[in-house]
Protein backbone atom coordinates (compact mmCIF):
# COMPACT_ATOMS: atom_id res chain seq x y z
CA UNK A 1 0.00 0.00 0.00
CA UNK A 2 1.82 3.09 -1.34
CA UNK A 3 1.31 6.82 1.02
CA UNK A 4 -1.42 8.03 -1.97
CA UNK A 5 -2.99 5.02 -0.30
CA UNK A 6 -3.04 6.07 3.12
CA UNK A 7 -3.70 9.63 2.30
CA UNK A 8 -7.08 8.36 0.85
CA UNK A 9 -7.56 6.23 3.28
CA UNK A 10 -6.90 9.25 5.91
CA UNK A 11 -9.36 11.86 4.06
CA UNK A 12 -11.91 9.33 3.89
CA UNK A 13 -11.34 9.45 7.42
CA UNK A 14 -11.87 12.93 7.66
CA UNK A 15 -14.52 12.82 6.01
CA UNK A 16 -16.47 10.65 8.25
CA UNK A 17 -15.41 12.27 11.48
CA UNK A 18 -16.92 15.45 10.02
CA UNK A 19 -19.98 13.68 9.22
CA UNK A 20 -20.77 12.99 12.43
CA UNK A 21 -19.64 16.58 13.41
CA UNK A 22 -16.91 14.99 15.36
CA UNK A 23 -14.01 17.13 16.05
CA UNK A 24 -10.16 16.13 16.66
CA UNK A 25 -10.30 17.38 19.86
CA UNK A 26 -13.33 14.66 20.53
CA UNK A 27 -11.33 11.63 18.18
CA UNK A 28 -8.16 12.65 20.08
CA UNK A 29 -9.52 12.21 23.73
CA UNK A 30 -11.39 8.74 23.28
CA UNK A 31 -7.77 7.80 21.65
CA UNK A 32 -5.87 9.10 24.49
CA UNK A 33 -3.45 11.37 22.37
CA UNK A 34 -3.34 14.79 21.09
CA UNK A 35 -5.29 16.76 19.34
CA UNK A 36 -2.07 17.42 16.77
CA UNK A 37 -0.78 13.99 16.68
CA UNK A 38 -4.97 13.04 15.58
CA UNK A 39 -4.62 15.62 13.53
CA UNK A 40 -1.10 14.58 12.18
CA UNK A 41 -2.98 11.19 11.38
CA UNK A 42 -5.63 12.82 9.38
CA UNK A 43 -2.75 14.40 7.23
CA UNK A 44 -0.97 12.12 6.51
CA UNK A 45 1.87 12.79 8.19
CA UNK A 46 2.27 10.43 11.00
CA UNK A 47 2.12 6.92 10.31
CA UNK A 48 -1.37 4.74 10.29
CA UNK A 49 -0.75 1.84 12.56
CA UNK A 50 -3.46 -1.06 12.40
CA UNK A 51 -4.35 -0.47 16.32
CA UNK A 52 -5.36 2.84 14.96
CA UNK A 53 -7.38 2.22 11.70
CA UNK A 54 -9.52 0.28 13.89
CA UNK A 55 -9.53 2.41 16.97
CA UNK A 56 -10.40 5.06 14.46
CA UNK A 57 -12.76 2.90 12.79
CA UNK A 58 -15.01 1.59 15.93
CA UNK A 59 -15.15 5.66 16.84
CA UNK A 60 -16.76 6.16 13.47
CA UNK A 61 -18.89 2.85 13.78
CA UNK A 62 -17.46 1.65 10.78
CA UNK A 63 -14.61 -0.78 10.47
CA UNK A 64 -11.25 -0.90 9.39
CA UNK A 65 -11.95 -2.43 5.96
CA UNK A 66 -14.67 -0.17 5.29
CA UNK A 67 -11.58 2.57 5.61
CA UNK A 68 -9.54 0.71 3.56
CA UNK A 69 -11.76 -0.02 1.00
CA UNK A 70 -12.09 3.68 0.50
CA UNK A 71 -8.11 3.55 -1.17
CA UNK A 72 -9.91 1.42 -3.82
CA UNK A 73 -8.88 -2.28 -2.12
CA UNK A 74 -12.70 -3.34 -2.51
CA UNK A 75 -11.74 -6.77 -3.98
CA UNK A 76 -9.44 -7.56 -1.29
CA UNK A 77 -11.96 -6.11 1.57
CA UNK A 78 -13.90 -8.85 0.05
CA UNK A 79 -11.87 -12.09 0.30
């Protein structure tokens, strides 16, 4: 999975947290972590463990391959 990958994968995330009118403040503190390291996620520019997709993920009541399916893996989401 190259960073364009992430970086999708982290807008989408974005864009889901703003759906539900979370803010970073809110994702950062059920995380236990900073609002700028959240928001460091969110830009890409601080690396996208697993623990966090999904910790991310279950805050968004979505999963992790839901996420990752949003990079354009939808055939291996699907296996």
């Amino acid at each position: 999975m190259s960073q364009n990958d992430i970086g999708r994968i982290a807008n989408y995330i974005r864009q889901l947290r703003e759906s539900k009118n979370y803010s970073q403040e809110y994702m950062a503190a059920k995380m236990k972590m900073s609002q700028n390291s959240y928001s460091k996620i969110e830009l890409n520019y601080s690396k996208l463990t697993v623990d966090r997709l999904i910790q991310i993920a279950r805050l968004l009541d979505t999963d992790a391959g839901t996420l990752i399916a949003a990079c354009g893996y939808e055939e291996d989401c699907a296996a």
